[in-house]
PDB file of N, CA and C in Angstrom:
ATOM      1  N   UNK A   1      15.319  51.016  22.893  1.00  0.00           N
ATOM      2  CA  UNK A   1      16.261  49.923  22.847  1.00  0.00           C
ATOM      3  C   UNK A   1      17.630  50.400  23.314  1.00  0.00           C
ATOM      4  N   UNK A   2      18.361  49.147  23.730  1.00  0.00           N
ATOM      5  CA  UNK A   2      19.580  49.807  24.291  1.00  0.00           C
ATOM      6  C   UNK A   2      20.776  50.030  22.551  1.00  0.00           C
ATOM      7  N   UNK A   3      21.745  50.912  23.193  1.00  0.00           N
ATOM      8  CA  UNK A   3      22.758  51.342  22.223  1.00  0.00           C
ATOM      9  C   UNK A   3      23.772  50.225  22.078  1.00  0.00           C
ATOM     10  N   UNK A   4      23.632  48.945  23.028  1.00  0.00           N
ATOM     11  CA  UNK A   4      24.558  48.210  23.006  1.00  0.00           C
ATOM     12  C   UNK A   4      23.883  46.993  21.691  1.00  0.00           C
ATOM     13  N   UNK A   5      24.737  46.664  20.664  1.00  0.00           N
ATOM     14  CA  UNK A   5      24.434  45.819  19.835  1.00  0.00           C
ATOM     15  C   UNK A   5      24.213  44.049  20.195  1.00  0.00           C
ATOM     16  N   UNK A   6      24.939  43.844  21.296  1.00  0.00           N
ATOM     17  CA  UNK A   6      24.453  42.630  21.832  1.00  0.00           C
ATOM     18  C   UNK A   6      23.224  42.472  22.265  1.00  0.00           C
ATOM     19  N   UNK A   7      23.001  43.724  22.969  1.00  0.00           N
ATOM     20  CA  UNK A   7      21.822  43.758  23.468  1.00  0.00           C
ATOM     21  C   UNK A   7      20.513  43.775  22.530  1.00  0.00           C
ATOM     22  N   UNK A   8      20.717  44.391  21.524  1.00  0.00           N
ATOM     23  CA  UNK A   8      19.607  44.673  20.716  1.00  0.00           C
ATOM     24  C   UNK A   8      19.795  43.335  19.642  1.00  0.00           C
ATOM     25  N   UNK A   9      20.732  42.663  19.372  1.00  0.00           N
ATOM     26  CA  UNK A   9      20.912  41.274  18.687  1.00  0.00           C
ATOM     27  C   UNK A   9      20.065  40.240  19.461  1.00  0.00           C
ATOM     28  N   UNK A  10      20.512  40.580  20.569  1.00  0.00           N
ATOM     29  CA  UNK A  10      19.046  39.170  21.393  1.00  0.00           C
ATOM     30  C   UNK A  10      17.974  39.279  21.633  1.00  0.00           C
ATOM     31  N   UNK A  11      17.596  40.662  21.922  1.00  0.00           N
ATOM     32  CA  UNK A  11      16.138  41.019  21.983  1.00  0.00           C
ATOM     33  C   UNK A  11      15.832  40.968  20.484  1.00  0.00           C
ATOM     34  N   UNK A  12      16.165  40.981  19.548  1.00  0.00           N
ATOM     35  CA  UNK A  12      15.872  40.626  17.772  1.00  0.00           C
ATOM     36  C   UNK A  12      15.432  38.977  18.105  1.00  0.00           C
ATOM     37  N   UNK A  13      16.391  38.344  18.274  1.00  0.00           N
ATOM     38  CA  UNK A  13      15.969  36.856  18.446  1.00  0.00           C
ATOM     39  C   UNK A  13      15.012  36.503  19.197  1.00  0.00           C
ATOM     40  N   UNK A  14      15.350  36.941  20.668  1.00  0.00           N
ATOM     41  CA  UNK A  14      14.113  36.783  21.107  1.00  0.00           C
ATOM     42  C   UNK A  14      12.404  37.226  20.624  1.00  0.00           C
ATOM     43  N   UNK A  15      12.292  38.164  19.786  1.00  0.00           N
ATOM     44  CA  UNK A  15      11.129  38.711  18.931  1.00  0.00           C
ATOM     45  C   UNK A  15      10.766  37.770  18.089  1.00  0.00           C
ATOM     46  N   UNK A  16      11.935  37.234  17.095  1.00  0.00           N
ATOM     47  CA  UNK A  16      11.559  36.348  16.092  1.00  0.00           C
ATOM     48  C   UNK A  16      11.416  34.948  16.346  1.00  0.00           C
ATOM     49  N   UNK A  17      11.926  34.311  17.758  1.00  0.00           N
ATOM     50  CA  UNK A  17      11.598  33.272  18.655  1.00  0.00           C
ATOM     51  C   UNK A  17      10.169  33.221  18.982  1.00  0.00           C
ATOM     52  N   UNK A  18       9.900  34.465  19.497  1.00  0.00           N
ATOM     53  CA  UNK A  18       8.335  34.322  20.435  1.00  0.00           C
ATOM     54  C   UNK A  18       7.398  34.578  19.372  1.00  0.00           C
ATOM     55  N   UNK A  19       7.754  34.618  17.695  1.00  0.00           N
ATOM     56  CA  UNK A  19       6.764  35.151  16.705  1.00  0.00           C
ATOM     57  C   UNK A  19       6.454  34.035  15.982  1.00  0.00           C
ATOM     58  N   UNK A  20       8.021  33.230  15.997  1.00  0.00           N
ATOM     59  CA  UNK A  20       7.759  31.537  15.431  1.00  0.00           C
ATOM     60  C   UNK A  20       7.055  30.925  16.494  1.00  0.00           C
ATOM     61  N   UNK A  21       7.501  30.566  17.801  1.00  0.00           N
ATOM     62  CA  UNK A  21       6.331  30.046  18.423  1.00  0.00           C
ATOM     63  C   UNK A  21       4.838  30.286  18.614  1.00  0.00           C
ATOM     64  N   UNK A  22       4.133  31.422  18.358  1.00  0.00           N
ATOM     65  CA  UNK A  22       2.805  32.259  18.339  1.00  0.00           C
ATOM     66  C   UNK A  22       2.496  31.309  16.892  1.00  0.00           C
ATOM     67  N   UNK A  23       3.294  31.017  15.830  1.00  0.00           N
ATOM     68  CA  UNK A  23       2.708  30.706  14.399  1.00  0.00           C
ATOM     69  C   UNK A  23       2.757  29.257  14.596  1.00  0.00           C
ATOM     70  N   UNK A  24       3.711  28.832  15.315  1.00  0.00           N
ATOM     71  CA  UNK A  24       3.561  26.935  15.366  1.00  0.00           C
ATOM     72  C   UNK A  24       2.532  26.576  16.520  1.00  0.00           C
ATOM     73  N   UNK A  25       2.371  27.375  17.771  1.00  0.00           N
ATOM     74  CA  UNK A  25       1.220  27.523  18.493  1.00  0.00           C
ATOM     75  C   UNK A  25      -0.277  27.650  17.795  1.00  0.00           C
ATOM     76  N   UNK A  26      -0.547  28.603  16.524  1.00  0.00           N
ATOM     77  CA  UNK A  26      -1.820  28.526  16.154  1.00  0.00           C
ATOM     78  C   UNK A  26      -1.891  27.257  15.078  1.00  0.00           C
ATOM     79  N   UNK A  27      -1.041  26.790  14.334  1.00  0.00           N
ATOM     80  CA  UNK A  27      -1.094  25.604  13.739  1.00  0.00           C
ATOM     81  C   UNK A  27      -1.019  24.579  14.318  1.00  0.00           C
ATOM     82  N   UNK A  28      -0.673  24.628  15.722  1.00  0.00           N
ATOM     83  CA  UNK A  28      -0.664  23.610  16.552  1.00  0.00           C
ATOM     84  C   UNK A  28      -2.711  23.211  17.053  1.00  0.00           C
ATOM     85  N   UNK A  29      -2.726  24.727  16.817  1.00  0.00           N
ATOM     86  CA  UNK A  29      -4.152  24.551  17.865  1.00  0.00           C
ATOM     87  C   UNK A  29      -5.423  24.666  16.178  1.00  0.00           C
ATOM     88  N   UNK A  30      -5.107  24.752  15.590  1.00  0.00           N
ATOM     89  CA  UNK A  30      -6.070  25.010  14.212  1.00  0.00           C
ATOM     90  C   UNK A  30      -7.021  23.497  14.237  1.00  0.00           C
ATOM     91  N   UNK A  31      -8.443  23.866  14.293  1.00  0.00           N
ATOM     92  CA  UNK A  31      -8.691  22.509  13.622  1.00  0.00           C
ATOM     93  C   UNK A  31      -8.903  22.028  12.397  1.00  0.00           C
ATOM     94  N   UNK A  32      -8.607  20.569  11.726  1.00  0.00           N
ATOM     95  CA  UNK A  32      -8.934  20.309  10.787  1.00  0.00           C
ATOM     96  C   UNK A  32      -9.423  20.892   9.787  1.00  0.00           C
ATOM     97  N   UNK A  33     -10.913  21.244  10.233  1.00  0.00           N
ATOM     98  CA  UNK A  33     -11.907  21.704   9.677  1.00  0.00           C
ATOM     99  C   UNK A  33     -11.689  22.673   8.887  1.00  0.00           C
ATOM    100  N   UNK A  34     -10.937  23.967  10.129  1.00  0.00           N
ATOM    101  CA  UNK A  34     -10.737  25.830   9.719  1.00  0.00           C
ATOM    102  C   UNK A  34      -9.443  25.256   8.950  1.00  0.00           C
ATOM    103  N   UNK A  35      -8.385  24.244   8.724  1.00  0.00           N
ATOM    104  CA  UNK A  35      -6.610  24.709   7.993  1.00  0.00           C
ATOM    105  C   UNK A  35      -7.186  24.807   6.705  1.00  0.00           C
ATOM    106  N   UNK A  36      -6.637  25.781   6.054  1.00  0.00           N
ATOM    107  CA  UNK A  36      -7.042  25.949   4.598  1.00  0.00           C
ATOM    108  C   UNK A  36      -8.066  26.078   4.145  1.00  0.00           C
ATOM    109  N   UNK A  37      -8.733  26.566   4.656  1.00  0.00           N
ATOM    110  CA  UNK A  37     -10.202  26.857   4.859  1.00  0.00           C
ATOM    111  C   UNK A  37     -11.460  25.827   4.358  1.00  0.00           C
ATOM    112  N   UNK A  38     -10.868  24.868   5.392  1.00  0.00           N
ATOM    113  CA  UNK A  38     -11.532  23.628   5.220  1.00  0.00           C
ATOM    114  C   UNK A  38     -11.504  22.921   4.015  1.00  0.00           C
ATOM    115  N   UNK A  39     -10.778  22.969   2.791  1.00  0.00           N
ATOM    116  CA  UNK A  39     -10.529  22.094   1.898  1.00  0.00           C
ATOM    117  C   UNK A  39      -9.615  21.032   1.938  1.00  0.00           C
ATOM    118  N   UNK A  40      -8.613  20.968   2.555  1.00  0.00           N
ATOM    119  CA  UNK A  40      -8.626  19.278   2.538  1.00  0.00           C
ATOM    120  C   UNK A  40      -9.159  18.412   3.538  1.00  0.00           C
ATOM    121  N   UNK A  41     -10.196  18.617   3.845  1.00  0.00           N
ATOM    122  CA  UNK A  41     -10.907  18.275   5.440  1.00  0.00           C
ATOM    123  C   UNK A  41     -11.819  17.324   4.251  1.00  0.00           C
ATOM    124  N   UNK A  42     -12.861  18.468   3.664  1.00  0.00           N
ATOM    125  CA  UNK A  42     -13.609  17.707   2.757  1.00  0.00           C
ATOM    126  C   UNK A  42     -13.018  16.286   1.967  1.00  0.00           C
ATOM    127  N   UNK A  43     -11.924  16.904   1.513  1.00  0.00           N
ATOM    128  CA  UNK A  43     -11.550  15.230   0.585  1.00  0.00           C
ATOM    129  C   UNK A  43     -11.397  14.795   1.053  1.00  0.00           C
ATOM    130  N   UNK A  44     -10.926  14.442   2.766  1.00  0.00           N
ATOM    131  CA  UNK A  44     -10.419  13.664   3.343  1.00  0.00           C
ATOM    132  C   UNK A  44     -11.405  12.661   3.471  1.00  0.00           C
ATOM    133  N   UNK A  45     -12.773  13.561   4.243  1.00  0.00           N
ATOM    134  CA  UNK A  45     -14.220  12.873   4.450  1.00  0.00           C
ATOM    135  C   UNK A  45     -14.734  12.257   3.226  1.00  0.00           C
ATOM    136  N   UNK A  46     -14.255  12.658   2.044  1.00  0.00           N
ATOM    137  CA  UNK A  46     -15.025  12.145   0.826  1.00  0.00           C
ATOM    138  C   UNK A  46     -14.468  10.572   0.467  1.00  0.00           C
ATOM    139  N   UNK A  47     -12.932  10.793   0.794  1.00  0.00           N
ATOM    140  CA  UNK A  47     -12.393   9.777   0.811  1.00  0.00           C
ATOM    141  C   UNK A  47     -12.419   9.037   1.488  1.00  0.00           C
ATOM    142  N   UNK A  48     -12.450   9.502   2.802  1.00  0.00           N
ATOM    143  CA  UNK A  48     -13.221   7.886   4.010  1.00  0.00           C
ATOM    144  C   UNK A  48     -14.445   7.355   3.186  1.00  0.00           C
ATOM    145  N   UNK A  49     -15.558   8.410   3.150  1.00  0.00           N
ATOM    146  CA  UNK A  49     -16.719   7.435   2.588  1.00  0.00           C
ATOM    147  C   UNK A  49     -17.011   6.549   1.614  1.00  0.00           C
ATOM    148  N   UNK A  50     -15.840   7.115   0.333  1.00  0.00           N
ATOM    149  CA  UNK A  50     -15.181   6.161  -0.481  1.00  0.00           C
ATOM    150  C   UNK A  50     -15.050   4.938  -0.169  1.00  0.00           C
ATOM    151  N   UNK A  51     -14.380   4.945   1.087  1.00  0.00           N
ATOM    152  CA  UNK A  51     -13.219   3.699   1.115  1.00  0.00           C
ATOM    153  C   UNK A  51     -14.236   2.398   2.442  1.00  0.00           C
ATOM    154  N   UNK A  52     -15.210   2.994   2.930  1.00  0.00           N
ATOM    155  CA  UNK A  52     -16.345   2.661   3.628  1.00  0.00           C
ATOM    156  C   UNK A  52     -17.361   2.027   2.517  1.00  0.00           C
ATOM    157  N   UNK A  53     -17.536   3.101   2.291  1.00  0.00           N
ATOM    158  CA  UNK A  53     -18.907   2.117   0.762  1.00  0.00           C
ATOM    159  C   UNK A  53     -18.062   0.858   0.199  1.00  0.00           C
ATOM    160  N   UNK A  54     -16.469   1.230  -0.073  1.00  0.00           N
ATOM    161  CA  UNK A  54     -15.861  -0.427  -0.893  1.00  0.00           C
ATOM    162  C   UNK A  54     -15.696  -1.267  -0.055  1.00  0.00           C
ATOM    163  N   UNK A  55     -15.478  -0.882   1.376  1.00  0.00           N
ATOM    164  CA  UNK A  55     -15.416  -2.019   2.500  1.00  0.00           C
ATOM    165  C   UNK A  55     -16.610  -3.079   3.193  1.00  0.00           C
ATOM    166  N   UNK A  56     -17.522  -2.094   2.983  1.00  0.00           N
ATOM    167  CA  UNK A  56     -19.238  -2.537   3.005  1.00  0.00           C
ATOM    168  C   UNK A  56     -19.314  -3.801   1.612  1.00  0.00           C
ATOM    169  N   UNK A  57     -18.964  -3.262   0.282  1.00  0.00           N
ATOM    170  CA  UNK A  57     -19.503  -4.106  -0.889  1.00  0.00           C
ATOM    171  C   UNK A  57     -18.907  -5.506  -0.702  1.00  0.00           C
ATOM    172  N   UNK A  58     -17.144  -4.929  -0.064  1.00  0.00           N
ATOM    173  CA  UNK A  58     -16.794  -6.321  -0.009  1.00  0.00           C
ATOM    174  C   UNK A  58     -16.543  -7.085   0.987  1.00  0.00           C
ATOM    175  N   UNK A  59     -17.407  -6.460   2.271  1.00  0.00           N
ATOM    176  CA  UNK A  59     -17.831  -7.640   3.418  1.00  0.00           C
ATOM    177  C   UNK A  59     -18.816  -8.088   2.386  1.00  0.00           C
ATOM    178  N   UNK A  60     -19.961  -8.098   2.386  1.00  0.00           N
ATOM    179  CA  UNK A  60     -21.096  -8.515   1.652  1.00  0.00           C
ATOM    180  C   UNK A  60     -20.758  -9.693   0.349  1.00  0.00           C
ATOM    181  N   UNK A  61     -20.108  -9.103  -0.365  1.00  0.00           N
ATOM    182  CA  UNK A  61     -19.597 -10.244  -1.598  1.00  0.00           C
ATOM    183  C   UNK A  61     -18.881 -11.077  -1.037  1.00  0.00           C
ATOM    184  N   UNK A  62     -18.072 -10.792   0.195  1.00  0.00           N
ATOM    185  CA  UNK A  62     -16.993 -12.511   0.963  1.00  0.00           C
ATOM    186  C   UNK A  62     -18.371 -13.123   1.337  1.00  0.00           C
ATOM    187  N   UNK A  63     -19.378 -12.467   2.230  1.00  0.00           N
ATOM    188  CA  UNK A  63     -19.971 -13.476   3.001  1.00  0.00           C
ATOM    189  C   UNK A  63     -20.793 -13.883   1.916  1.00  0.00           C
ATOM    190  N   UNK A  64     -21.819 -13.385   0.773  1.00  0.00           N
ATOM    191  CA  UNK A  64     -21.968 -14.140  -0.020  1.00  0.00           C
ATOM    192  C   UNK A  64     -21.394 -15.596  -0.778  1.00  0.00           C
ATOM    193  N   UNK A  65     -20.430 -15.317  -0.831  1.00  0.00           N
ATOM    194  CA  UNK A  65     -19.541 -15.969  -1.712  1.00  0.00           C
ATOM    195  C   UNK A  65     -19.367 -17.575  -0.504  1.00  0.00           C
ATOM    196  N   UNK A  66     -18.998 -17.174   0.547  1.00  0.00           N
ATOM    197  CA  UNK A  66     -18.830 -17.744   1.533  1.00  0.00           C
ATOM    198  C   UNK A  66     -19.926 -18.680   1.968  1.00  0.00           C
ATOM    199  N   UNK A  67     -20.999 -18.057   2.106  1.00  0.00           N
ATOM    200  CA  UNK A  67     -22.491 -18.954   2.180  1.00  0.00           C
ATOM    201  C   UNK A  67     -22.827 -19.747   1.145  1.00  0.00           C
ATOM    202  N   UNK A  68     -22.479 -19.224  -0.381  1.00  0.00           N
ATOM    203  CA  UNK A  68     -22.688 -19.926  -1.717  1.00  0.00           C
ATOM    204  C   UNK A  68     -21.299 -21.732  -1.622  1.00  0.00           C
ATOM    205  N   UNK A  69     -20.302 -21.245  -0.952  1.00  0.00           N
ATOM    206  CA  UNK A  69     -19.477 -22.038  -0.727  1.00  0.00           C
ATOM    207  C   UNK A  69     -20.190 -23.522   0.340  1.00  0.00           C
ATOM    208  N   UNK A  70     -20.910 -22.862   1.347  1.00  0.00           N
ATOM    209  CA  UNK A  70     -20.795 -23.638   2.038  1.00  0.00           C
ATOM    210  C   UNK A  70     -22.250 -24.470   1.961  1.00  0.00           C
ATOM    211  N   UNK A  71     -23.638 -24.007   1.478  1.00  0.00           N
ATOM    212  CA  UNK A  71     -24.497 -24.139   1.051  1.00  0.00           C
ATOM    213  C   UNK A  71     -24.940 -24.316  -0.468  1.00  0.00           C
ATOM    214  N   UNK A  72     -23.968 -24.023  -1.439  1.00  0.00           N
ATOM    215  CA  UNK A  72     -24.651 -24.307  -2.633  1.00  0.00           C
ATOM    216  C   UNK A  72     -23.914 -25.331  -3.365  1.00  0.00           C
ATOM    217  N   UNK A  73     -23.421 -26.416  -2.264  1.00  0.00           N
ATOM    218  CA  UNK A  73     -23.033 -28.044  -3.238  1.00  0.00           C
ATOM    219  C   UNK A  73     -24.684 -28.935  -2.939  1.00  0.00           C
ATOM    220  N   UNK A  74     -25.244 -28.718  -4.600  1.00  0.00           N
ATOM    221  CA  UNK A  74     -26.431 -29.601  -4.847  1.00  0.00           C
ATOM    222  C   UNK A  74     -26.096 -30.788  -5.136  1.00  0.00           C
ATOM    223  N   UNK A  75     -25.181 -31.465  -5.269  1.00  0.00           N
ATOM    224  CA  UNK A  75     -24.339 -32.960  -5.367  1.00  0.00           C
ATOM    225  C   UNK A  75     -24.863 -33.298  -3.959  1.00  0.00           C
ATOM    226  N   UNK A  76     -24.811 -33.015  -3.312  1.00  0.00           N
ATOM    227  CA  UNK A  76     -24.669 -33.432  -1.792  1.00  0.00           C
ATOM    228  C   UNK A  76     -26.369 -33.276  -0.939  1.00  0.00           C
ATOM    229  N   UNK A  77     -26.965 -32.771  -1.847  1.00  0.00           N
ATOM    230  CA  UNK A  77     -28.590 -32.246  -1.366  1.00  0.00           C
ATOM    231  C   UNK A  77     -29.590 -33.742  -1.986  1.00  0.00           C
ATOM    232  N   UNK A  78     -29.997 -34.849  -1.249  1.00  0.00           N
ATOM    233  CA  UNK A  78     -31.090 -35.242  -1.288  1.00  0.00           C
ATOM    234  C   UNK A  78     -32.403 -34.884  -1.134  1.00  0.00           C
ATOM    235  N   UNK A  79     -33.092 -35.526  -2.898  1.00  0.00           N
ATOM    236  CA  UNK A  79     -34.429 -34.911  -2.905  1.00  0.00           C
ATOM    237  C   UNK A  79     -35.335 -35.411  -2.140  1.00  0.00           C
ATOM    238  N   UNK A  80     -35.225 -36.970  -2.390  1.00  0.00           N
ATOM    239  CA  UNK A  80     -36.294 -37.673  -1.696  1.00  0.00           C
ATOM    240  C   UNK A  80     -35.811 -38.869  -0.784  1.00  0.00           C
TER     241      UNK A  80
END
């Protein structure tokens, strides 16, 4: 290194520049899966399927409900 302190002050920065970018570069590029060694990946998925199974129950109970609405006035049903 040089004896001049400017000199060796920027090549410092520059080191700790190109060491933060190398660490926001691999968190940039990490997937999902590998951050944290895949634990909040899982809840995430657990929690979509969560929120899928309640979205499923309650398409199903509108359109029920919906068909019972529009089909189950027996006032209006002649027998004979």
């Amino acid at each position: 290194m040089s004896d001049n302190w400017v000199v060796q002050n920027l090549q410092n920065a520059l080191e700790t520049w190109n060491e933060k970018l190398a660490e926001i570069w691999q968190l940039i590029t990490t997937t999902p899966q590998s951050f944290k060694g895949g634990g909040i990946w899982a809840v995430i998925v657990n929690i979509n399927g969560a929120v899928q199974a309640i979205g499923l129950a309650l398409l199903v109970l509108f359109f029920v409900v919906g068909m019972v609405r529009t089909c189950g006035s027996f006032s209006d049903v002649n027998f004979c």
